[in-house]
PDB file of N, CA and C in Angstrom:
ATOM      1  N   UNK A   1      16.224  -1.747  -6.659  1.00  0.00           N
ATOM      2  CA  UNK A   1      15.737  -2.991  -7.219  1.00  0.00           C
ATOM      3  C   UNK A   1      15.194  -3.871  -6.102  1.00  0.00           C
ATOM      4  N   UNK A   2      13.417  -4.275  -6.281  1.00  0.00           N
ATOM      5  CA  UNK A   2      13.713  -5.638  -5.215  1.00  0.00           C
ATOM      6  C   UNK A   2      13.706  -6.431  -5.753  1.00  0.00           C
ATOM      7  N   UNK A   3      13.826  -7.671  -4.841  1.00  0.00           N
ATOM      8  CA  UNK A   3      13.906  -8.918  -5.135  1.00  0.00           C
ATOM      9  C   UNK A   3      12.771  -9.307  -5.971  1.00  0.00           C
ATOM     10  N   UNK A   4      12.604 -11.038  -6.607  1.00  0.00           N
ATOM     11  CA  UNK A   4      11.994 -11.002  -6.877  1.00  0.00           C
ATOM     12  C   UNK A   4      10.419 -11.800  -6.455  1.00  0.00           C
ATOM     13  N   UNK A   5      10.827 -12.480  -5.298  1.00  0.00           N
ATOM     14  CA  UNK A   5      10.106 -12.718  -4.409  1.00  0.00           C
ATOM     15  C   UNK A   5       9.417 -11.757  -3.334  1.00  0.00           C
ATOM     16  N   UNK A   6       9.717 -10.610  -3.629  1.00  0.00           N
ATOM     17  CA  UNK A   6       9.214  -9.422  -2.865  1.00  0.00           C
ATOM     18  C   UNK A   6       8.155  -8.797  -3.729  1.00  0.00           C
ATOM     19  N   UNK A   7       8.531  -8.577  -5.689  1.00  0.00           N
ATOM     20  CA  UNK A   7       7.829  -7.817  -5.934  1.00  0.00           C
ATOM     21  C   UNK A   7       6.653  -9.405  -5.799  1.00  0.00           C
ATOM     22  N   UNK A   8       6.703 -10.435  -6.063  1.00  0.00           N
ATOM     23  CA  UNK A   8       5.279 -11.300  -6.157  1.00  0.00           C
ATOM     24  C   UNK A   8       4.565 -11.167  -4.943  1.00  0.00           C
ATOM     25  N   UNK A   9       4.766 -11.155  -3.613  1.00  0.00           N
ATOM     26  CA  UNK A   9       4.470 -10.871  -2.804  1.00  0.00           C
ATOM     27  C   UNK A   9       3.905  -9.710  -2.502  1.00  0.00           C
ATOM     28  N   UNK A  10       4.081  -8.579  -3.032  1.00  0.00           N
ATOM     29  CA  UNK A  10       3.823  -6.957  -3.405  1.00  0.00           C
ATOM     30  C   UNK A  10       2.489  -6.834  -4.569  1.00  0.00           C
ATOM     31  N   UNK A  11       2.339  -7.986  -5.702  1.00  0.00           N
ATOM     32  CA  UNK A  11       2.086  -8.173  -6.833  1.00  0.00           C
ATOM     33  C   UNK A  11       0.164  -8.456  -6.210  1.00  0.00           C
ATOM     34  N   UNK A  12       0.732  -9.784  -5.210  1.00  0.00           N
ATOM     35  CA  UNK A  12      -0.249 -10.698  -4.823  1.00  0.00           C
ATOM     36  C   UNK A  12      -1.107  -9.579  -3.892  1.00  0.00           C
ATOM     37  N   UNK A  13      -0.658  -8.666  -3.223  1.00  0.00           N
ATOM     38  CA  UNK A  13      -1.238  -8.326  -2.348  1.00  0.00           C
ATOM     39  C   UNK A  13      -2.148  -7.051  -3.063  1.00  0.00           C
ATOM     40  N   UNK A  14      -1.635  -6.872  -4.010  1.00  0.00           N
ATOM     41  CA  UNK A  14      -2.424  -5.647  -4.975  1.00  0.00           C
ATOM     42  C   UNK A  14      -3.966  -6.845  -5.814  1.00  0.00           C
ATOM     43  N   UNK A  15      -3.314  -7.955  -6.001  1.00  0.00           N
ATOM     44  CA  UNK A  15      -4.028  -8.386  -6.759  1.00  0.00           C
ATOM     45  C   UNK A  15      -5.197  -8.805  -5.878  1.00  0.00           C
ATOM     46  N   UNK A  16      -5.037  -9.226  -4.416  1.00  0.00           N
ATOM     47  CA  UNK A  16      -6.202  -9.468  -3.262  1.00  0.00           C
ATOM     48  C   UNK A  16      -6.903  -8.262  -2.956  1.00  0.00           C
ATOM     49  N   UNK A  17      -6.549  -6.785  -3.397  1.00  0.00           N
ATOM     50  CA  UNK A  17      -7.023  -6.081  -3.101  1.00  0.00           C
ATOM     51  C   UNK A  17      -7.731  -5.436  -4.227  1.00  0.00           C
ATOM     52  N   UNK A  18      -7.237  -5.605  -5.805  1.00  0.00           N
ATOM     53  CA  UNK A  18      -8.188  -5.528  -6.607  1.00  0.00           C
ATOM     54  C   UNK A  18      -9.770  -6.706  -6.583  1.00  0.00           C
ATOM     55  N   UNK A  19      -8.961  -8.027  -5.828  1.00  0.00           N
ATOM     56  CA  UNK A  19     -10.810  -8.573  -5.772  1.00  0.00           C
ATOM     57  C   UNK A  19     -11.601  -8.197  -5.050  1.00  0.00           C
ATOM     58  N   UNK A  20     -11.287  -7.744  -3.863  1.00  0.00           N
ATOM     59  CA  UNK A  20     -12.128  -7.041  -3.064  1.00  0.00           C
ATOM     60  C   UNK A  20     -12.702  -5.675  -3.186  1.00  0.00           C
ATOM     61  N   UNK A  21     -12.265  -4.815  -4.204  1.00  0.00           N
ATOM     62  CA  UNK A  21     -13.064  -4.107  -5.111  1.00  0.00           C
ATOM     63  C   UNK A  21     -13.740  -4.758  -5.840  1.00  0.00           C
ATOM     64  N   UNK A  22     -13.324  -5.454  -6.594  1.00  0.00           N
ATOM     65  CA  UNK A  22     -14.143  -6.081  -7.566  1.00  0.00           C
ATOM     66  C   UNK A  22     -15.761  -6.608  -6.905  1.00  0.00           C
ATOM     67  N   UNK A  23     -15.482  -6.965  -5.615  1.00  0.00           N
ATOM     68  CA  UNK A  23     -16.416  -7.503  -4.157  1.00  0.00           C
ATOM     69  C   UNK A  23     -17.079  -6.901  -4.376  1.00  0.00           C
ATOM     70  N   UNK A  24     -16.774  -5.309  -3.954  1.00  0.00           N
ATOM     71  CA  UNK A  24     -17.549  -4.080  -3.375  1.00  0.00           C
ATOM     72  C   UNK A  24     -18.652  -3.857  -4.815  1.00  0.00           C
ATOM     73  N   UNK A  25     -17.745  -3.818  -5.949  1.00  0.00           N
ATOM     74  CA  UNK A  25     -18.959  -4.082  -7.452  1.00  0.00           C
ATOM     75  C   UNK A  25     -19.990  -4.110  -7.429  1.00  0.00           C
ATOM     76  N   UNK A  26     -19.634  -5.360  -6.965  1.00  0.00           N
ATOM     77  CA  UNK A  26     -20.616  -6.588  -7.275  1.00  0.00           C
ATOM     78  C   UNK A  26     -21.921  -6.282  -6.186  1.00  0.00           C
ATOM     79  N   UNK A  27     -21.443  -5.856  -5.301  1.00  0.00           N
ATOM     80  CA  UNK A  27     -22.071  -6.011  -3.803  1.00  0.00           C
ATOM     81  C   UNK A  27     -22.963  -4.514  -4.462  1.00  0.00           C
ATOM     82  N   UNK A  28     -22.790  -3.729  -4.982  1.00  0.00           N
ATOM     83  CA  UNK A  28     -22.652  -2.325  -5.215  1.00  0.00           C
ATOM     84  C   UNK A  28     -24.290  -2.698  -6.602  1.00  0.00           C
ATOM     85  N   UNK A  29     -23.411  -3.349  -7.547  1.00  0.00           N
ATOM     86  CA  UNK A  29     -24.512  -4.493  -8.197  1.00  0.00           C
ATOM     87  C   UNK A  29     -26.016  -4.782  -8.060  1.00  0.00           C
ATOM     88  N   UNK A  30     -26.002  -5.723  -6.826  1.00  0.00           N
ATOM     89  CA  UNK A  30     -26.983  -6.199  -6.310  1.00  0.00           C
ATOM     90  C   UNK A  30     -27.257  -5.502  -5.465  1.00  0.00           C
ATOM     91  N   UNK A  31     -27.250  -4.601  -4.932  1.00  0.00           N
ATOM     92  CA  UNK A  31     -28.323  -3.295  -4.154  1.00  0.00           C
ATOM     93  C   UNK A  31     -28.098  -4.217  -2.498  1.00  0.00           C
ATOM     94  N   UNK A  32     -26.596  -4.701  -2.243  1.00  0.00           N
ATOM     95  CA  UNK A  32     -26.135  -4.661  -0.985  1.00  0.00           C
ATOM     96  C   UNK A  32     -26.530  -3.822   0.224  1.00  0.00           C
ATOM     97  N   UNK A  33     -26.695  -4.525   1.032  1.00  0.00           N
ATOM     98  CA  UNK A  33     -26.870  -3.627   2.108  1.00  0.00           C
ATOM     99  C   UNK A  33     -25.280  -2.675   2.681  1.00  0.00           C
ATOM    100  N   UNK A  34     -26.114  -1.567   2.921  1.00  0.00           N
ATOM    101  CA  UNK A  34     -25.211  -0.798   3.244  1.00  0.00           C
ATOM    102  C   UNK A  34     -23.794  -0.425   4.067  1.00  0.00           C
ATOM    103  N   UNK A  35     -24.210  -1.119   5.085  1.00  0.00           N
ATOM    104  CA  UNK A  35     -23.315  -1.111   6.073  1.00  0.00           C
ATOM    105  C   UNK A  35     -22.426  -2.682   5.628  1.00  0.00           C
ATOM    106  N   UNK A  36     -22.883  -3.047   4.858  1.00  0.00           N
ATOM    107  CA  UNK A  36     -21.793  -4.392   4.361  1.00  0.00           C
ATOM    108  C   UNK A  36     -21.269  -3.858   3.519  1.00  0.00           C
ATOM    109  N   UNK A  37     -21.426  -3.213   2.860  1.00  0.00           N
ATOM    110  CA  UNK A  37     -20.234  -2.224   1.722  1.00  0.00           C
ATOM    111  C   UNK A  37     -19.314  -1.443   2.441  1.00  0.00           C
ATOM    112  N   UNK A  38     -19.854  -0.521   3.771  1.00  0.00           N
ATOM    113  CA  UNK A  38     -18.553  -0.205   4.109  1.00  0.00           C
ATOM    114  C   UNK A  38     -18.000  -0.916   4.888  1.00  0.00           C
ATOM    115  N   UNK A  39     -17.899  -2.091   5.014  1.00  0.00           N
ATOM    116  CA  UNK A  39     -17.272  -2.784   5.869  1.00  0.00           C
ATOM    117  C   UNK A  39     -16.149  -3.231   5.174  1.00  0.00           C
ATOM    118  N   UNK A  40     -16.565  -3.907   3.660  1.00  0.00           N
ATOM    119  CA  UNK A  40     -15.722  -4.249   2.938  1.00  0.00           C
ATOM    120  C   UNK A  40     -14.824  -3.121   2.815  1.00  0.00           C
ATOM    121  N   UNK A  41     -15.184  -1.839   2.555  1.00  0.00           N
ATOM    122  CA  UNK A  41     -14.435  -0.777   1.782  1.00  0.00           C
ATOM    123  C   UNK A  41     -13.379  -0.533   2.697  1.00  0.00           C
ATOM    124  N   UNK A  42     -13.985  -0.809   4.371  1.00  0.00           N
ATOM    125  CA  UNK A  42     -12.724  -0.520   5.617  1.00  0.00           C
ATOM    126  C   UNK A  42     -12.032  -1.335   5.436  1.00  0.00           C
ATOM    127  N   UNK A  43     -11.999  -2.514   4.985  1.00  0.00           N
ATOM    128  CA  UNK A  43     -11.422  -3.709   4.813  1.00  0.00           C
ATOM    129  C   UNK A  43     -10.349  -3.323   3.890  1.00  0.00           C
ATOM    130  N   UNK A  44     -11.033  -2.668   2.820  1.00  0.00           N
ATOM    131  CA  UNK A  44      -9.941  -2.675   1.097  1.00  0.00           C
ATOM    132  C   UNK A  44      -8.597  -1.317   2.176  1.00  0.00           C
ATOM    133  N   UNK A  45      -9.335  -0.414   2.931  1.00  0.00           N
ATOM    134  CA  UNK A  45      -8.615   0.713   3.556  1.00  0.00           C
ATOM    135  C   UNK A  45      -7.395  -0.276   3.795  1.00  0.00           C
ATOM    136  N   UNK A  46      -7.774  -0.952   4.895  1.00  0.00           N
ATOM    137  CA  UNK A  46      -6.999  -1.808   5.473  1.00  0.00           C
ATOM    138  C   UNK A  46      -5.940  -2.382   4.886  1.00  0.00           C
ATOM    139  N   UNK A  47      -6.307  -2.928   3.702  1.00  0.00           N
ATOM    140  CA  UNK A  47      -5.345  -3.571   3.162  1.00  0.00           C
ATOM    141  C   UNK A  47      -4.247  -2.835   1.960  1.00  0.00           C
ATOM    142  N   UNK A  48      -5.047  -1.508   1.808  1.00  0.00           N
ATOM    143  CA  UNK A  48      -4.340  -0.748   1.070  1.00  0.00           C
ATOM    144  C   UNK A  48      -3.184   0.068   1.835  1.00  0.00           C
ATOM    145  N   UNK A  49      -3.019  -0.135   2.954  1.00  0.00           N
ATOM    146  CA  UNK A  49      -2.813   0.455   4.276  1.00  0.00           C
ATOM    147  C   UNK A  49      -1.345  -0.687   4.454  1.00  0.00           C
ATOM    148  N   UNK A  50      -1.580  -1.535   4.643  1.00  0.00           N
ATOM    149  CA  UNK A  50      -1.097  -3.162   4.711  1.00  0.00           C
ATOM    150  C   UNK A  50       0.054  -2.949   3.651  1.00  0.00           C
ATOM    151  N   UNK A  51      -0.127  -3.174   2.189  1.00  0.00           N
ATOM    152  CA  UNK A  51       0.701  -2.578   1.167  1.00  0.00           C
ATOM    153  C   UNK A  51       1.605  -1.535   1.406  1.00  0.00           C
ATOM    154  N   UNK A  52       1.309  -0.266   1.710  1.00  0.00           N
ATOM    155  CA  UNK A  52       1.522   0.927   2.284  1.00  0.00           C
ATOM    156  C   UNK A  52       3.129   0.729   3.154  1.00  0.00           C
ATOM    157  N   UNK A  53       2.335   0.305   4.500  1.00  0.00           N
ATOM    158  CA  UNK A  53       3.455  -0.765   5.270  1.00  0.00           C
ATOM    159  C   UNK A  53       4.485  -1.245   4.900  1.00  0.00           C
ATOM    160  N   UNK A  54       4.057  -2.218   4.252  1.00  0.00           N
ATOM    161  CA  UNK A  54       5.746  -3.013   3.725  1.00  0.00           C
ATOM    162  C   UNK A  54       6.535  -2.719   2.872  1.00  0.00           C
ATOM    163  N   UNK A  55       5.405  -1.565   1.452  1.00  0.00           N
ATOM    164  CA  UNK A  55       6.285  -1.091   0.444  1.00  0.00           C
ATOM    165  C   UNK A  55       7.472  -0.146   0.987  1.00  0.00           C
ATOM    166  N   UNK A  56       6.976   0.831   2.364  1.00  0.00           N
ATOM    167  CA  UNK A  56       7.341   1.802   2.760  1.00  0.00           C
ATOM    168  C   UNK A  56       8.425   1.294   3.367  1.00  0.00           C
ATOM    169  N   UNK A  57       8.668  -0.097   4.550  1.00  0.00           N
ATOM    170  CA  UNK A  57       9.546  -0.534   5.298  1.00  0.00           C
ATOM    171  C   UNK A  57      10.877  -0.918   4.463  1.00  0.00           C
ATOM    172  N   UNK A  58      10.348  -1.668   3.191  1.00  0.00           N
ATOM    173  CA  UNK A  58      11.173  -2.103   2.351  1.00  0.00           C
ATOM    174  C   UNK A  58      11.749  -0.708   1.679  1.00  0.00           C
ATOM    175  N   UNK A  59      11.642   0.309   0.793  1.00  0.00           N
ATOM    176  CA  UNK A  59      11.926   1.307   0.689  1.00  0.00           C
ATOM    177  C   UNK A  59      13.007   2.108   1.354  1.00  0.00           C
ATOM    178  N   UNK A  60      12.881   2.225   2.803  1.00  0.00           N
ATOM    179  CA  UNK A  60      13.210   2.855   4.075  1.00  0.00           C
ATOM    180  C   UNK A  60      14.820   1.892   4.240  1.00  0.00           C
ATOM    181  N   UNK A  61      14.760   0.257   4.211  1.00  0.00           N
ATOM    182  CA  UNK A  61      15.406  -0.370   4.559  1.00  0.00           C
ATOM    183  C   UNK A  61      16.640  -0.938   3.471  1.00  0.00           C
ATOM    184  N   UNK A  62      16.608  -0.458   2.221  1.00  0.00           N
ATOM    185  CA  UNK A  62      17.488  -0.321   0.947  1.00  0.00           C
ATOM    186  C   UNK A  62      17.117   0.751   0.618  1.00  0.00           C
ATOM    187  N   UNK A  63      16.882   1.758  -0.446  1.00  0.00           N
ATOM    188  CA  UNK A  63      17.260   2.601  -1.456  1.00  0.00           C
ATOM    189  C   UNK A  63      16.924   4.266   0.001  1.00  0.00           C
ATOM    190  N   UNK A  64      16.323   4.058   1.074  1.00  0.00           N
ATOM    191  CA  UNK A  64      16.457   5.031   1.674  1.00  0.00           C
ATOM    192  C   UNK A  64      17.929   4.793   2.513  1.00  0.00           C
ATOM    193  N   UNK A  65      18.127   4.222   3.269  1.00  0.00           N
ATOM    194  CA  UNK A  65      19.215   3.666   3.694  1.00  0.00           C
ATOM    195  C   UNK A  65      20.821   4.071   2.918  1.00  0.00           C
ATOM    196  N   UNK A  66      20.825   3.209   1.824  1.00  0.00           N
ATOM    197  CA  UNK A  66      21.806   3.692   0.818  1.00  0.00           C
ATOM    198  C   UNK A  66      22.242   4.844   0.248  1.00  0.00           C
ATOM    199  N   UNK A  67      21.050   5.855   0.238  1.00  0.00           N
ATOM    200  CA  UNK A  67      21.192   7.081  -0.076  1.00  0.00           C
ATOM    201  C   UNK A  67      21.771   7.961   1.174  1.00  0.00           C
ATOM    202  N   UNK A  68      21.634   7.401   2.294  1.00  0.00           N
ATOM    203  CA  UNK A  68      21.604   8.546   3.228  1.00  0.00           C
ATOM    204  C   UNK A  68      23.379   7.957   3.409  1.00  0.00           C
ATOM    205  N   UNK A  69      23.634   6.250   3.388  1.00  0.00           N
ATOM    206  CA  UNK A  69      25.240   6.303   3.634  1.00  0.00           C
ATOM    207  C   UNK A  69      26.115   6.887   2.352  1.00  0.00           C
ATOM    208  N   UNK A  70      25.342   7.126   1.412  1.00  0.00           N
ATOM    209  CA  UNK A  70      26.062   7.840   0.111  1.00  0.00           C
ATOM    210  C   UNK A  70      26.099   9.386   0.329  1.00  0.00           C
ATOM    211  N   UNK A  71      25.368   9.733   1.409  1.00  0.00           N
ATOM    212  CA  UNK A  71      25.355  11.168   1.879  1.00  0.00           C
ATOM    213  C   UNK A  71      24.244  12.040   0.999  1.00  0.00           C
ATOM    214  N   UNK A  72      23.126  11.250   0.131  1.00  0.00           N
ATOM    215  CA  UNK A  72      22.213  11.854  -0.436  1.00  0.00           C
ATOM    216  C   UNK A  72      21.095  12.367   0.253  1.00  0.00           C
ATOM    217  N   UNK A  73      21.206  13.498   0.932  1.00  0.00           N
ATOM    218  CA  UNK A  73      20.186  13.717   2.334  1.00  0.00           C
ATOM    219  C   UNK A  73      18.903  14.608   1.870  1.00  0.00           C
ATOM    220  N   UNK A  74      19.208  14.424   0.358  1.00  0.00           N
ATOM    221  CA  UNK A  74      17.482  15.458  -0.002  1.00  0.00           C
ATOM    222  C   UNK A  74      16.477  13.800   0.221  1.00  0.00           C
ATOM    223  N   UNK A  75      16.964  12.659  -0.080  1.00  0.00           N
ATOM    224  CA  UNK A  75      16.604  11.129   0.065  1.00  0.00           C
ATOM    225  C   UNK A  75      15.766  11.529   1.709  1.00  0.00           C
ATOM    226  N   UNK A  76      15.760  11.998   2.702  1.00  0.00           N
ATOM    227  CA  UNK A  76      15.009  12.143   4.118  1.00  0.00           C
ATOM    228  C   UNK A  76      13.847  13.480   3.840  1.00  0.00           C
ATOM    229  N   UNK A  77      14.422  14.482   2.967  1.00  0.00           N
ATOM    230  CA  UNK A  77      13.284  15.312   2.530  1.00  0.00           C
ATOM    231  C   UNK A  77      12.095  14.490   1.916  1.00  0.00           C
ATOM    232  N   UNK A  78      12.460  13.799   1.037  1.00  0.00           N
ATOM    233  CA  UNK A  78      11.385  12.563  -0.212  1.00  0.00           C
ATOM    234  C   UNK A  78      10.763  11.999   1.055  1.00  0.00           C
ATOM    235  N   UNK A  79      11.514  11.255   1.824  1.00  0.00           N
ATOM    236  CA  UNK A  79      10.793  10.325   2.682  1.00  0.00           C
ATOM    237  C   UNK A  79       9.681  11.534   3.827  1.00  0.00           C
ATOM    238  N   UNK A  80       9.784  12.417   4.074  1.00  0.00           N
ATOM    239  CA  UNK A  80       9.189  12.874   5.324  1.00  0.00           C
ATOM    240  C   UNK A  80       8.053  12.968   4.308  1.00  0.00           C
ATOM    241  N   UNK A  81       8.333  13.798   2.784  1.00  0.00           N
ATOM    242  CA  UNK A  81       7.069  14.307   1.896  1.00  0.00           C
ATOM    243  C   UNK A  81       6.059  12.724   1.740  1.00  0.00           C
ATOM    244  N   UNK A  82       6.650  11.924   1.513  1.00  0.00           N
ATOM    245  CA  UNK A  82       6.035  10.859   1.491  1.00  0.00           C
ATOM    246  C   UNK A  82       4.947  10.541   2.329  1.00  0.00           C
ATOM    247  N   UNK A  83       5.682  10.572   3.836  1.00  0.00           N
ATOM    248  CA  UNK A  83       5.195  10.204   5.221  1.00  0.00           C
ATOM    249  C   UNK A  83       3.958  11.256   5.330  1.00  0.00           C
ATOM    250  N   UNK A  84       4.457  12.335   5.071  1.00  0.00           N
ATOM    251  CA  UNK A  84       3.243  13.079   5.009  1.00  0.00           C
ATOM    252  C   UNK A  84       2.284  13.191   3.994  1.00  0.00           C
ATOM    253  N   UNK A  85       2.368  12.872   2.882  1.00  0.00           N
ATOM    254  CA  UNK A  85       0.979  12.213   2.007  1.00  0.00           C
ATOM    255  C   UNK A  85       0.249  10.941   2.548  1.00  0.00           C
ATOM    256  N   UNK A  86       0.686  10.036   3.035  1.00  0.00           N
ATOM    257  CA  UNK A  86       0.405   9.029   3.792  1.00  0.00           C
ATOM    258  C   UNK A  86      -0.367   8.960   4.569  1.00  0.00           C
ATOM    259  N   UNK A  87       0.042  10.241   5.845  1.00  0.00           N
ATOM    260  CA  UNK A  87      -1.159  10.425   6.956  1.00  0.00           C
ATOM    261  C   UNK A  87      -1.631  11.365   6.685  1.00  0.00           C
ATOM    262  N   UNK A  88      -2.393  11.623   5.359  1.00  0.00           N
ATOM    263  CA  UNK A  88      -3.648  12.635   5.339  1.00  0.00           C
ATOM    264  C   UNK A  88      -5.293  11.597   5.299  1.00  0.00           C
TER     265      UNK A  88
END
C-alpha cells in the first residue's frame, strides 16, 4: 500500500507526462519541425524514466524489503526480472 500523498505525487507525474504527449500531438498536428519532436519525445523518455525511478525506489524500500525480512526470496527474482525489463 502507498501512502496517499505518494500515489498523488505518482498520479501528477503521469498526468505531466500525458501532456507532453498530448504536446508531441499537437506538434505532430501542425507539421512541427522535426528535430523539435524529438526533443520533446527525449523529454517524455526522460520523464517516463523519472517515474520509473521513484516507483521502483519506493517499491524496493517497502513491499521489496518486507518480503525479503519475511524470508520471501522469489520477491529478489521479481525484482532482478523487473530491473531487467527496465534496461532494455
Amino acid at each position: 500500500m502507498r501512502s496517499e500523498a505518494e500515489r498523488r505525487k505518482l498520479v501528477n507525474r503521469l498526468k505531466r507526462i500525458e501532456g507532453q504527449i498530448r504536446g508531441i500531438i499537437g506538434m505532430l498536428e501542425n507539421d512541427a519541425y522535426c528535430n523539435d519532436i524529438l526533443i520533446q519525445s527525449a523529454a517524455v523518455n526522460a520523464a517516463v524514466n523519472a517515474f520509473n525511478k521513484e516507483l521502483l525506489a519506493n517499491h524496493i524500500r517497502t513491499c521489496v524489503a518486507r518480503d525479503i525480512r519475511e524470508g520471501k526470496d522469489e520477491t529478489i527474482d521479481e525484482l532482478v526480472a523487473t530491473l531487467q525489463k527496465l534496461m532494455k
